[in-house]
C-alpha atoms as a PDB file:
ATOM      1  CA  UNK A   1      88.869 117.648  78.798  1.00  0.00           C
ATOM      2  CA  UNK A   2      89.639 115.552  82.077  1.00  0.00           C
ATOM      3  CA  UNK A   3      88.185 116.135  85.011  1.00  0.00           C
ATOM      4  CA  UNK A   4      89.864 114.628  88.194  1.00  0.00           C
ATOM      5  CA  UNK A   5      87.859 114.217  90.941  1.00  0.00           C
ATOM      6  CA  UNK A   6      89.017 113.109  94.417  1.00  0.00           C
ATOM      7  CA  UNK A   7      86.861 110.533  96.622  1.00  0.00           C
ATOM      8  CA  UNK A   8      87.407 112.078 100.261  1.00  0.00           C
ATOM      9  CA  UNK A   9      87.089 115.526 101.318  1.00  0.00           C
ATOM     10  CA  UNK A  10      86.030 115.156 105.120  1.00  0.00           C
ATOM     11  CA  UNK A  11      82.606 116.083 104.050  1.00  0.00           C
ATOM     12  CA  UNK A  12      79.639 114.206 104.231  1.00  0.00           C
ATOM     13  CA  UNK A  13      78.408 111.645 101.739  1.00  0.00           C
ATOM     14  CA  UNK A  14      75.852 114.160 100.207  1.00  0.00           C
ATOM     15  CA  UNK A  15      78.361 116.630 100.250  1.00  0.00           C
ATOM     16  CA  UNK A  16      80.946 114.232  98.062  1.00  0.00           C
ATOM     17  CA  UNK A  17      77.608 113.022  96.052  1.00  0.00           C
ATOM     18  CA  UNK A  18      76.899 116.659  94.992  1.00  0.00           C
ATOM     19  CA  UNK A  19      80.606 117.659  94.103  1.00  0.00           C
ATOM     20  CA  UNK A  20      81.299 114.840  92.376  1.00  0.00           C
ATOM     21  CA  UNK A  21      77.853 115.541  90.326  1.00  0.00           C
ATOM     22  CA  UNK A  22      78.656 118.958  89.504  1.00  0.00           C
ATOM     23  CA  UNK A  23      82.090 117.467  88.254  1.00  0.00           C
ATOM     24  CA  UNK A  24      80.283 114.802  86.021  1.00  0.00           C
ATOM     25  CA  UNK A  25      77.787 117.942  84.791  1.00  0.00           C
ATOM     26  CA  UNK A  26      81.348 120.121  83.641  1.00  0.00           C
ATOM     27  CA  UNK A  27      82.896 117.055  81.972  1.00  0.00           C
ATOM     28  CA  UNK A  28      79.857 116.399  79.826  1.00  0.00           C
ATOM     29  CA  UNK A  29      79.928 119.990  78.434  1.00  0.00           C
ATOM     30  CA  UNK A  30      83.256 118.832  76.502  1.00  0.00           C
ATOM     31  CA  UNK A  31      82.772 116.953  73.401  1.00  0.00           C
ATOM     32  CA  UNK A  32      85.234 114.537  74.593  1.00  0.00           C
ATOM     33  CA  UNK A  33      85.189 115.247  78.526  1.00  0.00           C
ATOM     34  CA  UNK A  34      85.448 112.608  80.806  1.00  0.00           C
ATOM     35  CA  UNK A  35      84.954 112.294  84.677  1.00  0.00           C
ATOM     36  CA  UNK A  36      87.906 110.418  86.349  1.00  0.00           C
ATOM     37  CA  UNK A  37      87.846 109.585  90.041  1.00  0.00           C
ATOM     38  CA  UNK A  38      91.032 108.995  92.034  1.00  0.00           C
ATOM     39  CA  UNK A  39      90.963 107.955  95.852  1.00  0.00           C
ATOM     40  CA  UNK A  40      92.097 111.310  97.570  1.00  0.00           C
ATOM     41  CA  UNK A  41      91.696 114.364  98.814  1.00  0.00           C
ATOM     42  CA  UNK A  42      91.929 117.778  97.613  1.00  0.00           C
ATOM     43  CA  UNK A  43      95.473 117.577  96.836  1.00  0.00           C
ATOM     44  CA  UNK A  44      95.564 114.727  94.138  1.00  0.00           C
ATOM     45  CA  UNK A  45      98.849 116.602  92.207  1.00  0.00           C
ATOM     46  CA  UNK A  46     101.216 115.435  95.246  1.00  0.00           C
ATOM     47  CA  UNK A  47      98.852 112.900  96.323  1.00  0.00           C
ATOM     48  CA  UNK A  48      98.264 110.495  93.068  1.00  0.00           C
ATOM     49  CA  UNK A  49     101.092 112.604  90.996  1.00  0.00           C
ATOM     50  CA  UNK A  50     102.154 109.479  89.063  1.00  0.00           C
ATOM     51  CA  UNK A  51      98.406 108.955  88.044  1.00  0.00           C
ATOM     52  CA  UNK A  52      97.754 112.637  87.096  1.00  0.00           C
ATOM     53  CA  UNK A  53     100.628 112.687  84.671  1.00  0.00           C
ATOM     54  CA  UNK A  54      99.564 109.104  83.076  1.00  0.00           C
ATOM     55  CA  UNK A  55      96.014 111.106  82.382  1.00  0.00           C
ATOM     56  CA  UNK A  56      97.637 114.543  81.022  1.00  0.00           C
ATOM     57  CA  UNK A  57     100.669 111.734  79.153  1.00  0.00           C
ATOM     58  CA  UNK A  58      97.774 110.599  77.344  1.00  0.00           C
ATOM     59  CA  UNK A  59      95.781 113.889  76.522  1.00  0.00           C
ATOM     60  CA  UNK A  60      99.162 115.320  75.377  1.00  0.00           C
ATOM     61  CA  UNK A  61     100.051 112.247  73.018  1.00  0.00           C
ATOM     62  CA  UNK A  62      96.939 112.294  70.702  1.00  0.00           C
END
Protein backbone atom coordinates (compact mmCIF):
# COMPACT_ATOMS: atom_id res chain seq x y z
CA UNK A 1 0.00 0.00 0.00
CA UNK A 2 1.07 3.72 -0.89
CA UNK A 3 0.06 6.38 0.84
CA UNK A 4 0.43 9.87 -0.85
CA UNK A 5 0.52 12.59 1.24
CA UNK A 6 0.53 16.26 0.15
CA UNK A 7 2.83 18.98 1.99
CA UNK A 8 0.38 22.13 1.96
CA UNK A 9 -3.10 22.29 2.91
CA UNK A 10 -3.48 26.03 4.15
CA UNK A 11 -3.50 24.69 7.60
CA UNK A 12 -1.22 25.26 10.22
CA UNK A 13 2.04 23.46 10.84
CA UNK A 14 0.47 21.28 13.67
CA UNK A 15 -2.35 20.77 11.61
CA UNK A 16 0.01 19.31 8.52
CA UNK A 17 2.25 17.59 11.47
CA UNK A 18 -0.84 15.64 12.70
CA UNK A 19 -2.24 14.62 9.16
CA UNK A 20 0.74 13.66 7.89
CA UNK A 21 1.18 11.42 11.26
CA UNK A 22 -2.02 9.79 10.99
CA UNK A 23 -0.91 9.04 7.28
CA UNK A 24 2.50 7.50 8.46
CA UNK A 25 0.24 5.46 11.35
CA UNK A 26 -2.19 3.89 8.14
CA UNK A 27 0.86 3.08 5.99
CA UNK A 28 2.55 1.09 8.73
CA UNK A 29 -0.55 -1.15 9.16
CA UNK A 30 0.43 -2.65 5.56
CA UNK A 31 3.05 -5.20 5.52
CA UNK A 32 4.63 -3.38 2.78
CA UNK A 33 3.01 0.25 3.20
CA UNK A 34 4.93 3.12 2.66
CA UNK A 35 4.38 6.93 3.36
CA UNK A 36 5.24 9.09 0.25
CA UNK A 37 5.16 12.87 0.42
CA UNK A 38 4.67 15.03 -2.68
CA UNK A 39 4.75 18.98 -2.53
CA UNK A 40 0.93 19.83 -2.97
CA UNK A 41 -2.21 20.26 -1.98
CA UNK A 42 -5.22 18.25 -1.72
CA UNK A 43 -5.47 17.64 -5.29
CA UNK A 44 -2.11 15.74 -6.04
CA UNK A 45 -4.02 13.48 -9.09
CA UNK A 46 -4.06 16.77 -11.41
CA UNK A 47 -1.48 18.39 -9.43
CA UNK A 48 1.70 15.83 -9.47
CA UNK A 49 -0.31 13.36 -12.04
CA UNK A 50 2.95 12.30 -13.74
CA UNK A 51 4.36 11.35 -10.21
CA UNK A 52 1.19 9.50 -9.02
CA UNK A 53 1.22 7.21 -12.00
CA UNK A 54 5.21 6.53 -11.66
CA UNK A 55 4.10 5.28 -7.88
CA UNK A 56 0.86 3.14 -8.99
CA UNK A 57 3.46 2.10 -12.57
CA UNK A 58 5.49 0.57 -10.03
CA UNK A 59 2.91 -1.10 -7.58
CA UNK A 60 1.22 -2.48 -10.74
CA UNK A 61 4.56 -3.98 -12.29
CA UNK A 62 5.63 -6.31 -9.37
Amino acid sequence: MRVLTATSHGESAAWEELWSSMLASLAAEAEDGEQSFLAGGHNLEIERAGDVARIIERLTSR
